[in-house]
PDB file of N, CA and C in Angstrom:
ATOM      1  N   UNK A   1      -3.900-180.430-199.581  1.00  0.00           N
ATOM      2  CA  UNK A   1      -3.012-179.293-199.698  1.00  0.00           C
ATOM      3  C   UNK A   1      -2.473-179.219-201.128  1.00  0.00           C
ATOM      4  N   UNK A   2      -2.493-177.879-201.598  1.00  0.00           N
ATOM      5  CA  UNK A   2      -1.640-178.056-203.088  1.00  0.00           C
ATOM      6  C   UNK A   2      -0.157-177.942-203.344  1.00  0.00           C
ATOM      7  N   UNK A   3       0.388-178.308-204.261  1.00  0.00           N
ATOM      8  CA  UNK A   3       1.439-178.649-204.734  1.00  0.00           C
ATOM      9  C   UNK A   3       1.974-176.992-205.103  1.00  0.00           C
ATOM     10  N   UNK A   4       3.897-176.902-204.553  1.00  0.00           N
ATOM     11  CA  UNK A   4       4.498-176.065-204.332  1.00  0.00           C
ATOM     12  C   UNK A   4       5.901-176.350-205.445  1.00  0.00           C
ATOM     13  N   UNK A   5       6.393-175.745-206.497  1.00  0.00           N
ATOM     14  CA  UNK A   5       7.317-175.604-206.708  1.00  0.00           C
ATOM     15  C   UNK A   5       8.424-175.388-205.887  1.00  0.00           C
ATOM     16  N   UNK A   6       9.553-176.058-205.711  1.00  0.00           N
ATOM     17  CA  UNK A   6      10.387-175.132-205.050  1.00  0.00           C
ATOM     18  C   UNK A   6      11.619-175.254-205.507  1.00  0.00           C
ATOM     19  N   UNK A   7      13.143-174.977-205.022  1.00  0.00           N
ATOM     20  CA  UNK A   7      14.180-174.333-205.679  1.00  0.00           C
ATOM     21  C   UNK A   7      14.494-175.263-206.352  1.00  0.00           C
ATOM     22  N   UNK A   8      14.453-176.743-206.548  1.00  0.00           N
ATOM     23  CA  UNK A   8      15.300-177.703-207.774  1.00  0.00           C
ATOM     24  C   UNK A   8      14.550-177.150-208.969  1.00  0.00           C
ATOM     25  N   UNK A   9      13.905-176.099-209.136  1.00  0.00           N
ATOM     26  CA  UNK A   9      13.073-176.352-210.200  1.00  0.00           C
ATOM     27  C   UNK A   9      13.806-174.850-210.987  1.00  0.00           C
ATOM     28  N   UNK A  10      14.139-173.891-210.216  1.00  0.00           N
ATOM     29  CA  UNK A  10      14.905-172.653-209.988  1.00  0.00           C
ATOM     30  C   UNK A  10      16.122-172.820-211.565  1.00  0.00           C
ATOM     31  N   UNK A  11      15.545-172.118-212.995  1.00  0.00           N
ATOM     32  CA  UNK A  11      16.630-172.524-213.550  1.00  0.00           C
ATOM     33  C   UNK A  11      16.826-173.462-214.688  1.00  0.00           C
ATOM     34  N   UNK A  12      16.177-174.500-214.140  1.00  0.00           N
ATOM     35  CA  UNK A  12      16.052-175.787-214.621  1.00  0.00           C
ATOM     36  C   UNK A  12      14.903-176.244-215.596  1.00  0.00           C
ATOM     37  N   UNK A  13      13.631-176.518-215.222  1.00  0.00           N
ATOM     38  CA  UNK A  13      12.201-176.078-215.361  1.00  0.00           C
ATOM     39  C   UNK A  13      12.376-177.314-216.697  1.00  0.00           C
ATOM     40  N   UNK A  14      12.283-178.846-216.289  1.00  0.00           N
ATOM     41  CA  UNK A  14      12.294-179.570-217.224  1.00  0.00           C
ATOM     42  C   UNK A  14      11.050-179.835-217.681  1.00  0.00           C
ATOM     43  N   UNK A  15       9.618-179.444-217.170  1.00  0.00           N
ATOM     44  CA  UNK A  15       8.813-179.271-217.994  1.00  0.00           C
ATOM     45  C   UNK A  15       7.728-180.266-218.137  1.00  0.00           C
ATOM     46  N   UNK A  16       8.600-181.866-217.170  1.00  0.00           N
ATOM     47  CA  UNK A  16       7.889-182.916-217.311  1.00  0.00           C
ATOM     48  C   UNK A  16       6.057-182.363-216.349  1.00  0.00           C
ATOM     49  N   UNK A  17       6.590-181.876-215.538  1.00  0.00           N
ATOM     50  CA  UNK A  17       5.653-181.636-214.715  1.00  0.00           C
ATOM     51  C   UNK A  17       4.450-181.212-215.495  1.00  0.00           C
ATOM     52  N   UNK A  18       4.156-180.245-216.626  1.00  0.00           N
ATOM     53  CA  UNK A  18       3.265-179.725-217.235  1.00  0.00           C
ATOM     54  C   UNK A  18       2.573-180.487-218.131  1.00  0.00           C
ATOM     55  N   UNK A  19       3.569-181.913-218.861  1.00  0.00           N
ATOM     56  CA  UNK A  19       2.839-182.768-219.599  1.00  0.00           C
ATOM     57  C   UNK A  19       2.314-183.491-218.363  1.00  0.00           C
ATOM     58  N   UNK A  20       2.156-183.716-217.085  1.00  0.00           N
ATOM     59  CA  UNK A  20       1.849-184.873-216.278  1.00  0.00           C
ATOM     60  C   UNK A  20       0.770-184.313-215.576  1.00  0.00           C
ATOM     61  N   UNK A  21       0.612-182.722-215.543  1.00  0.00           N
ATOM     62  CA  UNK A  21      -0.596-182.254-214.838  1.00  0.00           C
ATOM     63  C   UNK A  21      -1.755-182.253-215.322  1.00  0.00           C
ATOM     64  N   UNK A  22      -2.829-182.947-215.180  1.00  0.00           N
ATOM     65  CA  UNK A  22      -4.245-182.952-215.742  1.00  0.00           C
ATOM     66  C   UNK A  22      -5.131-181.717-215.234  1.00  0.00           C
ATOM     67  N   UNK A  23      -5.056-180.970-214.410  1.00  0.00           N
ATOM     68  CA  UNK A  23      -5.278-179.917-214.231  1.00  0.00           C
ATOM     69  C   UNK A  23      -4.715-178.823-215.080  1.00  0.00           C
ATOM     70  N   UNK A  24      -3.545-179.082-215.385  1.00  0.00           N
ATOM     71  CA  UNK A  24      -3.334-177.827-216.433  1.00  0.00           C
ATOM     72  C   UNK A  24      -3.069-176.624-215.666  1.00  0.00           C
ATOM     73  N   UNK A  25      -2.682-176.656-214.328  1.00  0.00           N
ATOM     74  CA  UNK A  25      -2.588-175.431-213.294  1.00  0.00           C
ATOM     75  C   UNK A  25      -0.951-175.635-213.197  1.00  0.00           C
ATOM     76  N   UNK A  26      -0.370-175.418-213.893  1.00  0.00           N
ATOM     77  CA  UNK A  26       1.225-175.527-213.990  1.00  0.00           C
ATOM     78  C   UNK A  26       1.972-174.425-215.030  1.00  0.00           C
ATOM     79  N   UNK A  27       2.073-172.674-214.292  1.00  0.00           N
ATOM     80  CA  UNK A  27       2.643-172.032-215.026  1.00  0.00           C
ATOM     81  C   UNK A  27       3.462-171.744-215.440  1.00  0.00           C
ATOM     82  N   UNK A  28       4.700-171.717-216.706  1.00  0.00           N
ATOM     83  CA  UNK A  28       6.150-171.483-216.529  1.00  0.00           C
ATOM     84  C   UNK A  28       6.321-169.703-216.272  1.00  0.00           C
ATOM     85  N   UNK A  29       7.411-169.761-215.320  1.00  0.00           N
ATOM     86  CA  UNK A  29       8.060-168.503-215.325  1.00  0.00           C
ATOM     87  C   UNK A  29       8.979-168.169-216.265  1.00  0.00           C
ATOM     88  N   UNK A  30       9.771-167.293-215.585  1.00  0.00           N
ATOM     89  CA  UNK A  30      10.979-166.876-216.277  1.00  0.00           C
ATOM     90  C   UNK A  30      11.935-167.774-215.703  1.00  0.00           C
ATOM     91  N   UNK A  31      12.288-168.258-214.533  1.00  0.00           N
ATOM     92  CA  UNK A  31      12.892-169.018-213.766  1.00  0.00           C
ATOM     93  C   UNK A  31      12.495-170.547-213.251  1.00  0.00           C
ATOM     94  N   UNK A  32      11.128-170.625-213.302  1.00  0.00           N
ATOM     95  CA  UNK A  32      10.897-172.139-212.642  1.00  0.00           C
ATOM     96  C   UNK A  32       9.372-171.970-213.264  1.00  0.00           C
ATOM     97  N   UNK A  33       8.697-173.127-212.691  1.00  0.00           N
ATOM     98  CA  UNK A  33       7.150-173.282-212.746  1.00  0.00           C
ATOM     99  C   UNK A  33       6.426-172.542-211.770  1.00  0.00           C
ATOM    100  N   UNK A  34       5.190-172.553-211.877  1.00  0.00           N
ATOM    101  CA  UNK A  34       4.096-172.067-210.466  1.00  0.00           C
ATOM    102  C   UNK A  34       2.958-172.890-210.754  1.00  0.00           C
ATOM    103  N   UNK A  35       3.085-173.786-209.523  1.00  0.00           N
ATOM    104  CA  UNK A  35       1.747-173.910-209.545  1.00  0.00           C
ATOM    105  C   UNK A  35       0.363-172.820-209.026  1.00  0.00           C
ATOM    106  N   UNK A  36      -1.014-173.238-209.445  1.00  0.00           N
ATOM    107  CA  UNK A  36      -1.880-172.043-208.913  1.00  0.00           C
ATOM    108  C   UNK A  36      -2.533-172.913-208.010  1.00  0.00           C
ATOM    109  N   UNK A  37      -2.273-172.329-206.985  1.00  0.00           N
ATOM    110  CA  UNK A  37      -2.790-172.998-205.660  1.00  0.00           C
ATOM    111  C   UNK A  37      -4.522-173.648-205.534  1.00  0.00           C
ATOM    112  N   UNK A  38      -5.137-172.478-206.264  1.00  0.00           N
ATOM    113  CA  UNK A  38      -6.597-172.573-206.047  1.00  0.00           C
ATOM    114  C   UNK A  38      -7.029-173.577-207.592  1.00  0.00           C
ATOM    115  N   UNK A  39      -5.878-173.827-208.318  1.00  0.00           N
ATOM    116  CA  UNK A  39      -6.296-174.849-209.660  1.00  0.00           C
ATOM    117  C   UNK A  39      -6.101-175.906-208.909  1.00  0.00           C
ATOM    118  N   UNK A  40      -5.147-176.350-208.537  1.00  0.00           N
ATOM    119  CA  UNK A  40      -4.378-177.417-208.072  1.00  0.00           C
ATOM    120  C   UNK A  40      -5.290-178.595-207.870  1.00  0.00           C
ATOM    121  N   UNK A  41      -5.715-179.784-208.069  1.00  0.00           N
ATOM    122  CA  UNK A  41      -6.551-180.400-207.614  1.00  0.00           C
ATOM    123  C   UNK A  41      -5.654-181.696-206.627  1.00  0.00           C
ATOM    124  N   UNK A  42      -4.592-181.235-206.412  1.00  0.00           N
ATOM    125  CA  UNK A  42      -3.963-182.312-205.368  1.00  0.00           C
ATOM    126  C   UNK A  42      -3.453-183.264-205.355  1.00  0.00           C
ATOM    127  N   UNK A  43      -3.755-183.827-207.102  1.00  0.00           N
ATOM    128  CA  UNK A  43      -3.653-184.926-207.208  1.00  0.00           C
ATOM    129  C   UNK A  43      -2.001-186.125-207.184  1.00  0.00           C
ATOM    130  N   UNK A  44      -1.089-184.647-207.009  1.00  0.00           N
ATOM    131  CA  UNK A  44       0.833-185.551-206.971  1.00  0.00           C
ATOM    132  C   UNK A  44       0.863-185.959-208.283  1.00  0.00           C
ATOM    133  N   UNK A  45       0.796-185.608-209.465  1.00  0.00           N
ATOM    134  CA  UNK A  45       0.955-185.786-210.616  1.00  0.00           C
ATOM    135  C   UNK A  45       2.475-185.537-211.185  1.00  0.00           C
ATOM    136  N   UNK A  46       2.707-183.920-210.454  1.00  0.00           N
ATOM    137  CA  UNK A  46       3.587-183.252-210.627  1.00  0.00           C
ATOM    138  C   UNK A  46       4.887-183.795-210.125  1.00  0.00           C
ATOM    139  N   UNK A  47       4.423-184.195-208.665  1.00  0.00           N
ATOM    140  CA  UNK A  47       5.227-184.454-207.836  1.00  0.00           C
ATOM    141  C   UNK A  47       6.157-186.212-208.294  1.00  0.00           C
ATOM    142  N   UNK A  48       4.952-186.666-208.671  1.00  0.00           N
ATOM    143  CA  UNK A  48       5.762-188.023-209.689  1.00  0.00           C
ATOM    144  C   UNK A  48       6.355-187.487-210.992  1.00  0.00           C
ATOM    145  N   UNK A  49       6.252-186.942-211.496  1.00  0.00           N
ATOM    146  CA  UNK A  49       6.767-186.712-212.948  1.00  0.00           C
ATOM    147  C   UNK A  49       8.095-185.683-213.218  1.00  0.00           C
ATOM    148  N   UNK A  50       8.440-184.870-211.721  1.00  0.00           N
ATOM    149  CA  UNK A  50       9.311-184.191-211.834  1.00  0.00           C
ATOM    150  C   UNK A  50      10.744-184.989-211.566  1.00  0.00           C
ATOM    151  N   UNK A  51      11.498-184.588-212.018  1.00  0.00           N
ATOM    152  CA  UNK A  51      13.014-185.453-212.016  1.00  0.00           C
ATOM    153  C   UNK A  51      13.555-185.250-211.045  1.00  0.00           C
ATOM    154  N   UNK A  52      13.522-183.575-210.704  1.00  0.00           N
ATOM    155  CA  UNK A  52      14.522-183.260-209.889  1.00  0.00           C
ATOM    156  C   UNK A  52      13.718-183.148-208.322  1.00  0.00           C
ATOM    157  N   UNK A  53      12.897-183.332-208.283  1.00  0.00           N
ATOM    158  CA  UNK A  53      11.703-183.498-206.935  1.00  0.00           C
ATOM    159  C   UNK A  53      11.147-181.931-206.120  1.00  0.00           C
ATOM    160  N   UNK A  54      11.326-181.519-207.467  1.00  0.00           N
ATOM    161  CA  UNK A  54      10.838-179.695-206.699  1.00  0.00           C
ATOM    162  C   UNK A  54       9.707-179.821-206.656  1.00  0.00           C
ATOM    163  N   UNK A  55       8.531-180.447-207.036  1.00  0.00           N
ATOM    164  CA  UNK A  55       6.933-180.251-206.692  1.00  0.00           C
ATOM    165  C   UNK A  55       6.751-181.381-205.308  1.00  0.00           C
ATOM    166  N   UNK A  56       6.263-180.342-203.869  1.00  0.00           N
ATOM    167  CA  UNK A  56       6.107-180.848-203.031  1.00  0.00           C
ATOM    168  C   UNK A  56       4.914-180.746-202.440  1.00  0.00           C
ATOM    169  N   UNK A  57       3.896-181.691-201.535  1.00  0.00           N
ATOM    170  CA  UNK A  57       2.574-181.254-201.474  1.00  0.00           C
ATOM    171  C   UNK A  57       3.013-179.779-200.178  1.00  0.00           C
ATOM    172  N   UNK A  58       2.095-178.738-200.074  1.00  0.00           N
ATOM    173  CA  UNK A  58       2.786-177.791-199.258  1.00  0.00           C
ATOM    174  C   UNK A  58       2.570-177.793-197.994  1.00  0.00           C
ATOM    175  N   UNK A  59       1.912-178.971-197.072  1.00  0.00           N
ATOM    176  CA  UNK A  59       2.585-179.365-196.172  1.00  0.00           C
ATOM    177  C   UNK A  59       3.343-180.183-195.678  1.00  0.00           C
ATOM    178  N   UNK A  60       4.501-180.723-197.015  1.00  0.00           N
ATOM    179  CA  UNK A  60       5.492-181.577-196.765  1.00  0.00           C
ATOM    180  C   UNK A  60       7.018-180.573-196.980  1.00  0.00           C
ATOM    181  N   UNK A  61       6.790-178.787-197.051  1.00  0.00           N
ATOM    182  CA  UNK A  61       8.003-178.132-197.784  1.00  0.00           C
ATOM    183  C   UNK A  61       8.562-178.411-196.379  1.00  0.00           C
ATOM    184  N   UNK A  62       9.582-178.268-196.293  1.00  0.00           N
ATOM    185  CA  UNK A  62      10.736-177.957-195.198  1.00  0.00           C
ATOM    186  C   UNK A  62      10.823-176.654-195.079  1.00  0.00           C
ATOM    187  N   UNK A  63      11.057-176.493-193.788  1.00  0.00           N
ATOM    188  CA  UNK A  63      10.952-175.194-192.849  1.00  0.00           C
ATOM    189  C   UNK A  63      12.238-174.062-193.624  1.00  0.00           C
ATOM    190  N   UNK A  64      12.890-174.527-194.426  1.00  0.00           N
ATOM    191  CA  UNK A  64      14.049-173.501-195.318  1.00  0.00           C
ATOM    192  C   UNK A  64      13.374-173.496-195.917  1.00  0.00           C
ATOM    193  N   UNK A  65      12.362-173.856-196.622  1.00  0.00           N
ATOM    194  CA  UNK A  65      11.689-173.550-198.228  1.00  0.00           C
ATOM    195  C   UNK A  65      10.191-173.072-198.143  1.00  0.00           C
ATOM    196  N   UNK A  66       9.949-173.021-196.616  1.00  0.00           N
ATOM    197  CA  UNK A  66       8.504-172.215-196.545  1.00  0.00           C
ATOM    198  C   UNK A  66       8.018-170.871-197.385  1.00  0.00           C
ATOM    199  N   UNK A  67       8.931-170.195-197.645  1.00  0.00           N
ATOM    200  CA  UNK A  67       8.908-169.139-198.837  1.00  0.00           C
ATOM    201  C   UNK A  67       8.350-169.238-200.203  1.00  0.00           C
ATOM    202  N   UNK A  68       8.538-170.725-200.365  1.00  0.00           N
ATOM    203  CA  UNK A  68       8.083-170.787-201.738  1.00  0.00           C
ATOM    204  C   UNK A  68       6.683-170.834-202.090  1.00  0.00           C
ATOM    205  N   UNK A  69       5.960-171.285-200.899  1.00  0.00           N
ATOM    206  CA  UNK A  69       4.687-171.204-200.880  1.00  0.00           C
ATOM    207  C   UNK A  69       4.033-169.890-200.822  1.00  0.00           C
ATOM    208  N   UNK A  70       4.514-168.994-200.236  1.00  0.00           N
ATOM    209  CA  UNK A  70       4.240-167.536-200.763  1.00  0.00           C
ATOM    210  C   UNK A  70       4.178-167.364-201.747  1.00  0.00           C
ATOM    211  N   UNK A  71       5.429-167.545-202.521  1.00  0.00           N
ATOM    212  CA  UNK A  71       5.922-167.144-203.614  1.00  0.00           C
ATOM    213  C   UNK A  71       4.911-167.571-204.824  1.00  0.00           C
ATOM    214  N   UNK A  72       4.646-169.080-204.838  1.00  0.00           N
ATOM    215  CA  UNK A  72       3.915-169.378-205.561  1.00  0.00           C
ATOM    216  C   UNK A  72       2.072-168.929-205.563  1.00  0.00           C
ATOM    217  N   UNK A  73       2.232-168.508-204.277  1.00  0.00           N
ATOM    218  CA  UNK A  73       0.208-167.789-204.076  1.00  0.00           C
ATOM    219  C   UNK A  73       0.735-166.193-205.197  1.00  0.00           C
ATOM    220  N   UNK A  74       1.995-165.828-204.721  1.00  0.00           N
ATOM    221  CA  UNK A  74       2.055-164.229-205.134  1.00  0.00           C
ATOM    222  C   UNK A  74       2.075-164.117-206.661  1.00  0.00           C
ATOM    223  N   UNK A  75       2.784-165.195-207.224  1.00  0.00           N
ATOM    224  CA  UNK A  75       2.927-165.434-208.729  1.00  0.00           C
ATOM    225  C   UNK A  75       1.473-164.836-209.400  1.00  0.00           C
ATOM    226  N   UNK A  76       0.227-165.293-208.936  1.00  0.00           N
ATOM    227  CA  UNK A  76      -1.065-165.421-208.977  1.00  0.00           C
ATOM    228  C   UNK A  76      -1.924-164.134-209.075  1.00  0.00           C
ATOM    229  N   UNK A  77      -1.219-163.221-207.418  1.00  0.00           N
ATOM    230  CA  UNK A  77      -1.992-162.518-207.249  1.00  0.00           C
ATOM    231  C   UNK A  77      -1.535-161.025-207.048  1.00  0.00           C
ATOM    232  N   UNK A  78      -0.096-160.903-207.456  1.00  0.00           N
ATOM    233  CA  UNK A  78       0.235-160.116-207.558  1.00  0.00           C
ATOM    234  C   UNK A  78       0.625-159.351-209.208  1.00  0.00           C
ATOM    235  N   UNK A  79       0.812-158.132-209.178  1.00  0.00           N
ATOM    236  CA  UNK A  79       0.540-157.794-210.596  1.00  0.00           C
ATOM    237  C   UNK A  79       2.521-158.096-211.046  1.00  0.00           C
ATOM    238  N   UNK A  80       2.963-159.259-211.698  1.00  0.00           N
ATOM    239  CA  UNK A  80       4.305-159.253-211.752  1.00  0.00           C
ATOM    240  C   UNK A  80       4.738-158.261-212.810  1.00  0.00           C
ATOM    241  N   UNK A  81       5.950-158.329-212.918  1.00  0.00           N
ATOM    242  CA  UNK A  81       7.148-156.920-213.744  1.00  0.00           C
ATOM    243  C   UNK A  81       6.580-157.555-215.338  1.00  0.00           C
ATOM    244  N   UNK A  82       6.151-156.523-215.628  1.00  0.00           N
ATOM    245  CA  UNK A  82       5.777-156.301-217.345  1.00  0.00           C
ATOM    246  C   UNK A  82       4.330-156.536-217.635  1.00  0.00           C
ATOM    247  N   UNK A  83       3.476-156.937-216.671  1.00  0.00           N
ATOM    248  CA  UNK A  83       2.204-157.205-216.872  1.00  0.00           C
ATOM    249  C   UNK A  83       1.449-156.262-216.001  1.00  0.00           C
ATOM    250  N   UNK A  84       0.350-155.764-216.855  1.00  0.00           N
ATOM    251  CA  UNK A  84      -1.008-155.137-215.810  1.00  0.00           C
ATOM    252  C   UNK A  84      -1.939-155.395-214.948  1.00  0.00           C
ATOM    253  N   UNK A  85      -1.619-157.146-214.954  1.00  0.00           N
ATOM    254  CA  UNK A  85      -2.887-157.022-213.862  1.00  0.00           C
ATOM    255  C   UNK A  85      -1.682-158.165-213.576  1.00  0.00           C
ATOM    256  N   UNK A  86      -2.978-158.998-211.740  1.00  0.00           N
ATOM    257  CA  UNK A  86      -2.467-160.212-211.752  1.00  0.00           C
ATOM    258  C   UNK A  86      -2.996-161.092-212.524  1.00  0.00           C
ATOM    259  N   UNK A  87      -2.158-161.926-212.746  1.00  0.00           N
ATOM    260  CA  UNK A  87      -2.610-163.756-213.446  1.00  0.00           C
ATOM    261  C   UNK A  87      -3.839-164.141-213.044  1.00  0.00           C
ATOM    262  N   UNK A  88      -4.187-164.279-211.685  1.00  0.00           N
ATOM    263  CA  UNK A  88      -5.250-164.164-211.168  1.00  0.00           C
ATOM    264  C   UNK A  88      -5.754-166.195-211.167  1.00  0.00           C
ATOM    265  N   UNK A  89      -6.907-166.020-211.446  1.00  0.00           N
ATOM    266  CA  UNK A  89      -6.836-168.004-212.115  1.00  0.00           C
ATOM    267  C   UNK A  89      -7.728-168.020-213.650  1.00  0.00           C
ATOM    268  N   UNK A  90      -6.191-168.108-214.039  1.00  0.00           N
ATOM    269  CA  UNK A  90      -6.791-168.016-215.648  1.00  0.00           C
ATOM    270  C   UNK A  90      -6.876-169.450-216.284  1.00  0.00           C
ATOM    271  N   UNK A  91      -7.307-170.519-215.343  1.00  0.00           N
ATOM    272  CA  UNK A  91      -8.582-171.503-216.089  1.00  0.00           C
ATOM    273  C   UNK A  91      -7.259-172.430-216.617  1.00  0.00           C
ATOM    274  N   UNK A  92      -6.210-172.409-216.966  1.00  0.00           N
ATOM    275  CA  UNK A  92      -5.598-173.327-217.673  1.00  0.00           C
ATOM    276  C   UNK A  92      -4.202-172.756-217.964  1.00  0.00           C
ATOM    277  N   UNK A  93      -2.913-173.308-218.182  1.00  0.00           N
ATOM    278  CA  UNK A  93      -1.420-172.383-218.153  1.00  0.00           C
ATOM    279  C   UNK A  93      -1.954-173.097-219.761  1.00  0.00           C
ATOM    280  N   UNK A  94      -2.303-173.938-220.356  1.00  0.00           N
ATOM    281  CA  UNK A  94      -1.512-174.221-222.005  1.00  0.00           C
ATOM    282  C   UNK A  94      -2.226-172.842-222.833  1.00  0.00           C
ATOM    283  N   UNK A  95      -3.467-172.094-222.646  1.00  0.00           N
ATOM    284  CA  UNK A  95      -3.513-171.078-223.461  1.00  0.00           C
ATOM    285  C   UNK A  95      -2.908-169.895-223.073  1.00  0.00           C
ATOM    286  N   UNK A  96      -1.935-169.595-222.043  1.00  0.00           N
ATOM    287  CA  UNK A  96      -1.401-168.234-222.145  1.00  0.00           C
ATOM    288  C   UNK A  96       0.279-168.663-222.395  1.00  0.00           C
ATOM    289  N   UNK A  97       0.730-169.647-222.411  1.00  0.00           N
ATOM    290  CA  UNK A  97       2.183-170.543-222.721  1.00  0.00           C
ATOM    291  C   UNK A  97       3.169-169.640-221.691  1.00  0.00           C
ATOM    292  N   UNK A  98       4.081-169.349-221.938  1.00  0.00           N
ATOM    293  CA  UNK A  98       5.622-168.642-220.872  1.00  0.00           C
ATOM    294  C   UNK A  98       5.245-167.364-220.692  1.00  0.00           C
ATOM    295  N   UNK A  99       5.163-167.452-219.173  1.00  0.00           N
ATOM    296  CA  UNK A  99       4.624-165.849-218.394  1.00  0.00           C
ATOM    297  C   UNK A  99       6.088-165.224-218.405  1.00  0.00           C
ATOM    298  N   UNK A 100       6.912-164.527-219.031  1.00  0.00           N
ATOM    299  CA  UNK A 100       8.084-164.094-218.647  1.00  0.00           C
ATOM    300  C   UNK A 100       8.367-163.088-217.639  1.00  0.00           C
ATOM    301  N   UNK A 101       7.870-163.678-216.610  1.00  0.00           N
ATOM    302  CA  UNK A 101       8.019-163.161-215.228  1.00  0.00           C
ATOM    303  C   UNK A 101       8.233-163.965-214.256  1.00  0.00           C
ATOM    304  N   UNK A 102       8.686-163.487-212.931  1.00  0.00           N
ATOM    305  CA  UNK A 102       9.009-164.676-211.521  1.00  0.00           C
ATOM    306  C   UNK A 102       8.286-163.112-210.406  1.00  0.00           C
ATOM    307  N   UNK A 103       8.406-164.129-209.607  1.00  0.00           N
ATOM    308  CA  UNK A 103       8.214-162.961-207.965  1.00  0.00           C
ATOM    309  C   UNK A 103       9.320-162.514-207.593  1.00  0.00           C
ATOM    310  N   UNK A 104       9.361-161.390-207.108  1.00  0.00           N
ATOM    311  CA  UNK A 104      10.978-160.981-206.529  1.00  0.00           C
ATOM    312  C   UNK A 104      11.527-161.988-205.612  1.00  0.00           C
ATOM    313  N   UNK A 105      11.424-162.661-204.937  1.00  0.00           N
ATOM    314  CA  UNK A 105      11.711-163.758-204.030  1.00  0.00           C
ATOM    315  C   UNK A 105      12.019-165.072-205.068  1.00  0.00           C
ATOM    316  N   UNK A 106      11.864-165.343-206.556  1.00  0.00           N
ATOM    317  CA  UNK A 106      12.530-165.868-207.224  1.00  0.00           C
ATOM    318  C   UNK A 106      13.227-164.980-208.169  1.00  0.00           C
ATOM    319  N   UNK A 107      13.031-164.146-209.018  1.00  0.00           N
ATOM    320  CA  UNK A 107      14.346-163.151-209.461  1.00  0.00           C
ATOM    321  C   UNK A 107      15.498-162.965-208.241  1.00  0.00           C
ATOM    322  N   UNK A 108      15.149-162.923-206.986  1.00  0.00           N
ATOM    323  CA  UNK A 108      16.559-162.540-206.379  1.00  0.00           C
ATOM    324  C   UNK A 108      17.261-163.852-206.020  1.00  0.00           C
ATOM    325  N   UNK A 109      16.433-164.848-205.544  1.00  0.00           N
ATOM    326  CA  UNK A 109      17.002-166.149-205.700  1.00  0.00           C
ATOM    327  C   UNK A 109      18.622-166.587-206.086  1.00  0.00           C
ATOM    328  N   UNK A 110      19.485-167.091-204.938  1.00  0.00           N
ATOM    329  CA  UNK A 110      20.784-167.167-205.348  1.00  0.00           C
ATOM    330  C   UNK A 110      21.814-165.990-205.886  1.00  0.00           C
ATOM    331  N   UNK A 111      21.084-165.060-206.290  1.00  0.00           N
ATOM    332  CA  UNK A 111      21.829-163.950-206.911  1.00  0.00           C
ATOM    333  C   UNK A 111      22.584-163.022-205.660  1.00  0.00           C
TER     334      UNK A 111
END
């Protein structure tokens, strides 16, 4: 199963996670990371290297945070606010660097 951002990351986004992913499937938002589900190779890289313990494999999220796993497929495949297409799987997050976008389900987040 692949690895799910979820809300400790909301905000925060310390970043360790992206030097620790060898996949390179670790996108920053405007608000947190995304992983891309279909990069993901599974390996808990993320999930050790994050501080605050927001990368979870996604059948370990808790039944309050099942959302995020949406959230993080939609990051992907939906066309987000300021961009024309979706992200889609663009092969690697270090050549396109800070997507300055989130999914509405993280822009509304806490607000």
């Amino acid at each position: 199963m692949p690895f799910v951002i979820t809300a400790a990351c909301i905000d925060v986004k310390d970043g360790s996670c992206l030097e620790g992913c060898p996949a390179d499937c670790i996108y920053e938002g405007d608000r947190k990371m995304y992983i891309n589900p279909d990069e993901c190779t599974e390996c808990g890289a993320c999930a050790v290297s994050c501080p605050v313990g927001a990368a979870i494999s996604d059948d370990r999220v808790p039944a309050k945070d099942k959302e995020f796993i949406e959230s993080e497929a939609l990051f992907f495949s939906a066309v987000l606010p300021g961009r024309d297409a979706p992200l889609g799987e663009p092969g690697g997050a270090t050549k396109l660097g800070k997507i300055k976008a989130d999914t509405p389900f993280i822009a509304a987040y806490g607000n």
